[in-house]
Protein backbone atom coordinates (compact mmCIF):
# COMPACT_ATOMS: atom_id res chain seq x y z
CA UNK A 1 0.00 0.00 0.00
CA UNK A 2 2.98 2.77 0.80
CA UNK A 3 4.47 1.44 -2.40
CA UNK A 4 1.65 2.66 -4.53
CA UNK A 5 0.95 5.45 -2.73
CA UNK A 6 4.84 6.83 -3.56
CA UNK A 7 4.84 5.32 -6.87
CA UNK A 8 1.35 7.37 -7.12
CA UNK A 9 2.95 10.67 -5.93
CA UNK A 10 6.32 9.97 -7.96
CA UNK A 11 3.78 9.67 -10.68
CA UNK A 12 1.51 13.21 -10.09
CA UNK A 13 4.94 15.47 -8.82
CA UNK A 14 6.47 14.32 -12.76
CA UNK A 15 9.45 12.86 -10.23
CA UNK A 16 9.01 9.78 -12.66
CA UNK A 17 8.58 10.27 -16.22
CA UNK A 18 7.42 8.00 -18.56
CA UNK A 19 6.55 10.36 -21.66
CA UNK A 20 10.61 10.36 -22.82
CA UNK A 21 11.26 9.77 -26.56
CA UNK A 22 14.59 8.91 -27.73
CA UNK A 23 13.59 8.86 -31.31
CA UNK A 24 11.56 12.28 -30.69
CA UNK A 25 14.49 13.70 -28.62
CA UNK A 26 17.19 12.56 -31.38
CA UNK A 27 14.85 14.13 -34.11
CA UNK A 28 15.31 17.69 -32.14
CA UNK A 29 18.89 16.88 -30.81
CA UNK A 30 20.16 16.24 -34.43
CA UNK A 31 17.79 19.51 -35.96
CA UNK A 32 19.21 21.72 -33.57
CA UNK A 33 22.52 21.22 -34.36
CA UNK A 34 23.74 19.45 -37.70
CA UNK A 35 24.40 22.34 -39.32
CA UNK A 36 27.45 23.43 -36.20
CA UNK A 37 28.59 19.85 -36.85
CA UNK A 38 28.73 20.25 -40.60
CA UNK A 39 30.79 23.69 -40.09
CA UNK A 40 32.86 21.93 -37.44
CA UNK A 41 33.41 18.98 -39.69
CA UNK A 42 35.05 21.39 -42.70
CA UNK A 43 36.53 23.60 -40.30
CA UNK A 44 38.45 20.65 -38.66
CA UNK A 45 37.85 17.46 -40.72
CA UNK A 46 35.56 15.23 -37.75
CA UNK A 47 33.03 13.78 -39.02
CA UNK A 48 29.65 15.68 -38.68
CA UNK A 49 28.09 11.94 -38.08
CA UNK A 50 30.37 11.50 -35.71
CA UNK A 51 29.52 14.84 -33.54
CA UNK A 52 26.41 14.37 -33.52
CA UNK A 53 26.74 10.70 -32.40
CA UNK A 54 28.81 11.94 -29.89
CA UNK A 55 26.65 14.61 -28.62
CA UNK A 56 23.53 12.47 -28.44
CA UNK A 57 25.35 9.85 -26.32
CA UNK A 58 27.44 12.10 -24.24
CA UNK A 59 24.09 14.57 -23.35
CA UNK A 60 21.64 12.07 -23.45
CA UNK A 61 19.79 13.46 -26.60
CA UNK A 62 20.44 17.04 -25.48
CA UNK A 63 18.55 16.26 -21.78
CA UNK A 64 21.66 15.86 -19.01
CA UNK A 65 22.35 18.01 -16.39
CA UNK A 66 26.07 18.30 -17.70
CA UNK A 67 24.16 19.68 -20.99
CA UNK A 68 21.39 21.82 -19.82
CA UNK A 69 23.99 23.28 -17.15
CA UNK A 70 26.91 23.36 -18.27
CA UNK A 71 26.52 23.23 -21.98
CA UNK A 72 28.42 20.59 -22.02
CA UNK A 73 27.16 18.25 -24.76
CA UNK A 74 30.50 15.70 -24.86
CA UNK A 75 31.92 14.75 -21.69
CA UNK A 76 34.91 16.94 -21.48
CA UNK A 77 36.66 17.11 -18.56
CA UNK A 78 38.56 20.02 -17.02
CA UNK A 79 42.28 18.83 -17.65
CA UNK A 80 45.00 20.53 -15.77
CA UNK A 81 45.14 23.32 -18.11
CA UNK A 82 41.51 24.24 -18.20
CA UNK A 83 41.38 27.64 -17.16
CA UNK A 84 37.72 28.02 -17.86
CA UNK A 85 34.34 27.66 -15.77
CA UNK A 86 33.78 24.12 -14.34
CA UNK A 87 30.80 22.23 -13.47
CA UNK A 88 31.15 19.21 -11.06
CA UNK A 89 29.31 15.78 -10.94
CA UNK A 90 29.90 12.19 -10.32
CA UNK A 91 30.79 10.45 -13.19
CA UNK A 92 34.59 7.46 -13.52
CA UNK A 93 37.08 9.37 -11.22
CA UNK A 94 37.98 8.09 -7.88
CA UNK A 95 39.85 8.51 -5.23
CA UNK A 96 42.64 6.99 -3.41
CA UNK A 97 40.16 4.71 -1.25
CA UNK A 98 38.56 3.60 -4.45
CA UNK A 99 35.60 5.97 -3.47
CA UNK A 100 33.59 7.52 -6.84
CA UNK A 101 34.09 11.19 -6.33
CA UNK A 102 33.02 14.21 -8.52
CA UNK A 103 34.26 15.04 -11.57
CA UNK A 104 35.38 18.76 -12.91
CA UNK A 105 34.04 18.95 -16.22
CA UNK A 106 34.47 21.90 -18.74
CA UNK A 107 31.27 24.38 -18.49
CA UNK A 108 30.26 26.49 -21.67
CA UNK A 109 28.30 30.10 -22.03
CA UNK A 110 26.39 28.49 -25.10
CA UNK A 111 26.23 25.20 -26.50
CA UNK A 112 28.29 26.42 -29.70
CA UNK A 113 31.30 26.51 -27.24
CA UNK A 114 31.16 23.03 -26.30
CA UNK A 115 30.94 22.41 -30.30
CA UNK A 116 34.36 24.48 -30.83
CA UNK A 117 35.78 23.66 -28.18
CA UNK A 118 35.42 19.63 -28.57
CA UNK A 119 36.52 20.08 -31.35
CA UNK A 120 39.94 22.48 -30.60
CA UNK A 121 40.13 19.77 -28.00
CA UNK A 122 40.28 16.69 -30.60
CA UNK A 123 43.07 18.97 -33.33
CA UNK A 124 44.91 20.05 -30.76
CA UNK A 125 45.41 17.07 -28.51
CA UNK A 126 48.25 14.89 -29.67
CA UNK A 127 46.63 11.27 -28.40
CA UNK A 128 44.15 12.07 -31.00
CA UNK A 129 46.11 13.22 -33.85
CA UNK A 130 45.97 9.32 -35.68
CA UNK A 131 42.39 10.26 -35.72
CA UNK A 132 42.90 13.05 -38.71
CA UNK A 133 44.47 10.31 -41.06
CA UNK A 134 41.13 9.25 -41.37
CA UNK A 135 38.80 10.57 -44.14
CA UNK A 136 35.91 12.66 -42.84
CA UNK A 137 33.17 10.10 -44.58
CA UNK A 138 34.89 6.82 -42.17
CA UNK A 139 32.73 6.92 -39.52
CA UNK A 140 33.46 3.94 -38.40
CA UNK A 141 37.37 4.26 -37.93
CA UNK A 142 36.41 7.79 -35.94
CA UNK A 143 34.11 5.94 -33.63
CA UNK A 144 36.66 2.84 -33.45
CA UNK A 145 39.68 5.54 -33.18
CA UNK A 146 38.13 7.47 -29.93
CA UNK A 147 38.06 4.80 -28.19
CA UNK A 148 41.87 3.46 -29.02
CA UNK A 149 42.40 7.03 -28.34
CA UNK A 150 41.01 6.81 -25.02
CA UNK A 151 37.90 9.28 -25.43
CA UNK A 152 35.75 7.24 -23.20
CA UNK A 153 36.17 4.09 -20.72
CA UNK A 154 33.12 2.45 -21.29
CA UNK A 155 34.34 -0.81 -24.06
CA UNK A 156 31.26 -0.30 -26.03
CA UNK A 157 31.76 3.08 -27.02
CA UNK A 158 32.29 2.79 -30.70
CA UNK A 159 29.51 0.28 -31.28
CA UNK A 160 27.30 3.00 -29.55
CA UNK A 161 28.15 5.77 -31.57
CA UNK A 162 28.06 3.40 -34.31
CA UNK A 163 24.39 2.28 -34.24
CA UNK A 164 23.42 5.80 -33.41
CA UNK A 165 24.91 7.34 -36.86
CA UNK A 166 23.31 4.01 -38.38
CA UNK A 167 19.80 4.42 -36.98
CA UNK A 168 19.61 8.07 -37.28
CA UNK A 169 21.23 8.08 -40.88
CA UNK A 170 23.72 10.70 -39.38
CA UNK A 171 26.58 9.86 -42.10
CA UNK A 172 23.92 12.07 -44.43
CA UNK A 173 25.69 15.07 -42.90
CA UNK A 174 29.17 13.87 -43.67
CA UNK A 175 28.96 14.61 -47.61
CA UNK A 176 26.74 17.40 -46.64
CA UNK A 177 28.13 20.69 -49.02
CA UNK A 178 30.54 23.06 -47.36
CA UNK A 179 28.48 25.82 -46.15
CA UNK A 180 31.62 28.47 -46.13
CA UNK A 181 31.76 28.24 -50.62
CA UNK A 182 27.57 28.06 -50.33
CA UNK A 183 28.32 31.55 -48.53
CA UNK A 184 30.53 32.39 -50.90
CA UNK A 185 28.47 31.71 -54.08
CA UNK A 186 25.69 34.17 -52.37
């Protein structure tokens, strides 16, 4: 009887939420913001399927804390040399006594930061540099070559990015024109 009675309440407060839609959420997630991974992908040669795969998986569709406070839409951490604002939250780190602790991750005025900034972070970090061999239509290697790189920990990291470019047919945006000449020709 308390059991429903919370679950009720949980229910009526919105605590619990039933009504999310990845599919819905990607649909926004990827309108709102293939056309800064397209830029970012000719400014700096990632793969726009691959930014947006990120960004979906990192932010949870555009809906985590670390993105709708931070503006954080990939994961980045502070680093040593991150002179920036920070936003803190539990995420792989621990300390000495194996305890999870919080995290400093990079925090962003606007979302386009996070977008330029990933992406300074990718071209300008030398674990990453085998990544730019690749061609900016190889999905696959980029997803494959973050995770040699040591983007993430989690050992599925590639296949997730990978079925996320699949089932939202992000590699679309990869031979998508270069918008700098289509401002040119105007």
């Amino acid at each position: 009887m308390f059991l429903g009675r919370v679950l009720v309440l949980c229910l009526c407060t919105g605590f619990l939420s039933f009504d999310f839609n990845p599919e819905s959420a990607a649909e926004k997630y990827v309108e709102a913001y293939k056309e800064l991974a397209i830029v970012e992908m000719y400014r700096t040669g990632i793969p726009a399927s691959v930014t947006l795969a990120q960004g979906l998986h990192e932010s949870y569709y555009g809906t985590s804390k670390l993105a709708t406070e931070a503006n954080n839409h990939f994961g980045i951490k502070c680093k040593t040399y991150w002179t920036g604002r920070t936003y803190y939250h539990k995420d792989d780190d621990l300390n000495k006594k194996g305890q999870l602790i919080e995290s400093c991750f990079r925090a962003y005025e606007r979302d386009i930061d996070s977008y330029i900034d990933r992406s300074n972070f990718l071209a300008q970090t030398e674990r990453y540099a085998m990544l730019f061999e690749y061609e900016n239509t190889d999905y696959m290697a980029w997803a494959y070559g973050l995770k040699v790189c040591g983007y993430a920990t989690d050992e599925n990291y590639a296949q997730k990015l990978i079925e996320k470019i699949k089932k939202y047919n992000l590699d679309k945006f990869d031979t998508s024109e270069d918008p700098f000449k289509l401002l040119i020709r105007k």
